[in-house]
Protein backbone atom coordinates (compact mmCIF):
# COMPACT_ATOMS: atom_id res chain seq x y z
CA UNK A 1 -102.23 -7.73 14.27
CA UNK A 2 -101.49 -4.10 13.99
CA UNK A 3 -102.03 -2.55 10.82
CA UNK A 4 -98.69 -1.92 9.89
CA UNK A 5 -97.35 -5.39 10.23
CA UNK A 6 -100.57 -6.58 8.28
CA UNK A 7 -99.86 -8.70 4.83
CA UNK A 8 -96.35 -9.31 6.14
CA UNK A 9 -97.15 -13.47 6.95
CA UNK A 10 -96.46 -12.73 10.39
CA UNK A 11 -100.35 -13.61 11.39
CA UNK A 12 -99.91 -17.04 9.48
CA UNK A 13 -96.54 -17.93 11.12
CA UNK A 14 -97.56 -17.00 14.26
CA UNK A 15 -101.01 -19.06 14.23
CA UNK A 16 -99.22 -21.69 12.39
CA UNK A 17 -96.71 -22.71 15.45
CA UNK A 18 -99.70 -21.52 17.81
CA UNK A 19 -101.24 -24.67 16.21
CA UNK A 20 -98.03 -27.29 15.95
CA UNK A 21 -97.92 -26.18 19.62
CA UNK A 22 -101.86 -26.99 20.81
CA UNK A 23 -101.99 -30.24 18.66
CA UNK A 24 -98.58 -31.41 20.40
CA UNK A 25 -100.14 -30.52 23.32
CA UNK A 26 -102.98 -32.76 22.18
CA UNK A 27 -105.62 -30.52 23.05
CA UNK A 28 -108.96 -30.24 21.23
CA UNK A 29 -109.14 -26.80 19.80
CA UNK A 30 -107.38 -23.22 19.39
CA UNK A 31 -109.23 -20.05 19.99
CA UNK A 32 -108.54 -16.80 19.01
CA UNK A 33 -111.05 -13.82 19.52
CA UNK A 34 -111.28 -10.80 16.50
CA UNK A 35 -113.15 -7.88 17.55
CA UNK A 36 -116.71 -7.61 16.09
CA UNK A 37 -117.26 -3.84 18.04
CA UNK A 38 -115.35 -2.31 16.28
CA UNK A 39 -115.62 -4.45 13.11
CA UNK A 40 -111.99 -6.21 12.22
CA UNK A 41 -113.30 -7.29 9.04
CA UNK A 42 -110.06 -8.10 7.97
CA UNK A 43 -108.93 -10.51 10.85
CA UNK A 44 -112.42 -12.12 10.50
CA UNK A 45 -111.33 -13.35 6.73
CA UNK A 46 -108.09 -14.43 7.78
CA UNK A 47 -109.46 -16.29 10.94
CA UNK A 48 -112.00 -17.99 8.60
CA UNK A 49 -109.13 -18.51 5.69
CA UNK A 50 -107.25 -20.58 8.47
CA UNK A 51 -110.18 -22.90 9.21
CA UNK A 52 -111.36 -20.43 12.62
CA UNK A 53 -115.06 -20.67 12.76
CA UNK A 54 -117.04 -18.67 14.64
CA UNK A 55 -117.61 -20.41 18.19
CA UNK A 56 -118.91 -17.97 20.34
CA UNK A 57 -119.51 -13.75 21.28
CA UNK A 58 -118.56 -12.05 24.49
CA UNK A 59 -118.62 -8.51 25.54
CA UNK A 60 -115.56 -7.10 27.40
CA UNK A 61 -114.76 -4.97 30.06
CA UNK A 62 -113.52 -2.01 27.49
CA UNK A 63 -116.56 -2.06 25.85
CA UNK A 64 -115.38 -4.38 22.86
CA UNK A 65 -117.73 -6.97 21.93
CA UNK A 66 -115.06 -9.92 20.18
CA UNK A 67 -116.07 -12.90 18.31
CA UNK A 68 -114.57 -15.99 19.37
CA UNK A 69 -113.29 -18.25 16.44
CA UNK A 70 -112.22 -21.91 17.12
CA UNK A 71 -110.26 -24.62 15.22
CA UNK A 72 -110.67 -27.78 16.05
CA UNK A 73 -108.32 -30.31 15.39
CA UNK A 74 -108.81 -33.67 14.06
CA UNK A 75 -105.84 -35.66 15.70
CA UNK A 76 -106.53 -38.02 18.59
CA UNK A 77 -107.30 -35.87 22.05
CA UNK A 78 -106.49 -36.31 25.57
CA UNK A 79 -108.79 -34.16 28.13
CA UNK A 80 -107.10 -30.43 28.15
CA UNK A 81 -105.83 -31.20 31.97
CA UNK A 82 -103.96 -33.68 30.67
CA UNK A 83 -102.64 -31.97 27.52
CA UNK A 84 -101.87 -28.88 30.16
CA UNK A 85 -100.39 -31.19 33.15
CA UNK A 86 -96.35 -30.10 32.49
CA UNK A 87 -97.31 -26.84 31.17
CA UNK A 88 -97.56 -24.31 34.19
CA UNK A 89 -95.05 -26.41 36.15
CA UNK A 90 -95.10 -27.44 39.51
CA UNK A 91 -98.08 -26.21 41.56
CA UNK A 92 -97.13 -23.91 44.95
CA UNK A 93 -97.89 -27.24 47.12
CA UNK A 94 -95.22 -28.82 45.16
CA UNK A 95 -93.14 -25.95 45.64
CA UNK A 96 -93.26 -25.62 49.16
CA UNK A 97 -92.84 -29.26 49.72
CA UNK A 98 -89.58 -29.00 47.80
CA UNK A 99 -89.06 -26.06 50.15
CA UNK A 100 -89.11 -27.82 53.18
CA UNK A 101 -87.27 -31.20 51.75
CA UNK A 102 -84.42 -28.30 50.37
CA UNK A 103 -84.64 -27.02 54.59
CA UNK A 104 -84.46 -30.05 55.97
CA UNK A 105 -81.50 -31.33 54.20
CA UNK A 106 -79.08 -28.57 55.25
């Protein structure tokens, strides 16, 4: 979150619906990654404030290293292809068949 829109609730709104969303979606976890090169010391409180703990550390291409912070969720879980199966929509091989059904019928 930018600084100026810091202590505003918009952070905890924000990962509050990310999280209604992901356990709808019946997945296992939420990850969020706070940067750790340069030091967000701030966004590593409230991560840990809202249950993140720290699941992982990656370097990125701009030179960043982030820290990856997870929650995992309690609730019963399907495997995440499952939870994802409606989310992206129909795959280009569904697409083009309902292409060519569309072509075929005029």
């Amino acid at each position: 979150m930018a600084q100026p829109a810091r202590r505003k609730g918009l952070g905890r709104t924000l990962c509050q619906l990310a999280t209604t969303w992901a356990e709808a979606q019946k997945m296992k976890s939420l990850v969020s990654n706070v940067n750790q090169r340069p030091t967000d010391v701030v966004a590593l409180s409230f991560h840990r404030a809202l249950g993140f703990r720290q699941a992982g550390e990656i370097d990125v291409m701009d030179g960043r290293r982030v820290v990856l912070m997870e929650r995992r969720f309690t609730s019963t879980l399907q495997p995440w292809k499952e939870a994802l199966s409606g989310f992206h929509g129909t795959s280009s091989q569904q697409q083009q068949q309902q292409q060519q059904q569309q072509q075929q019928q005029q």
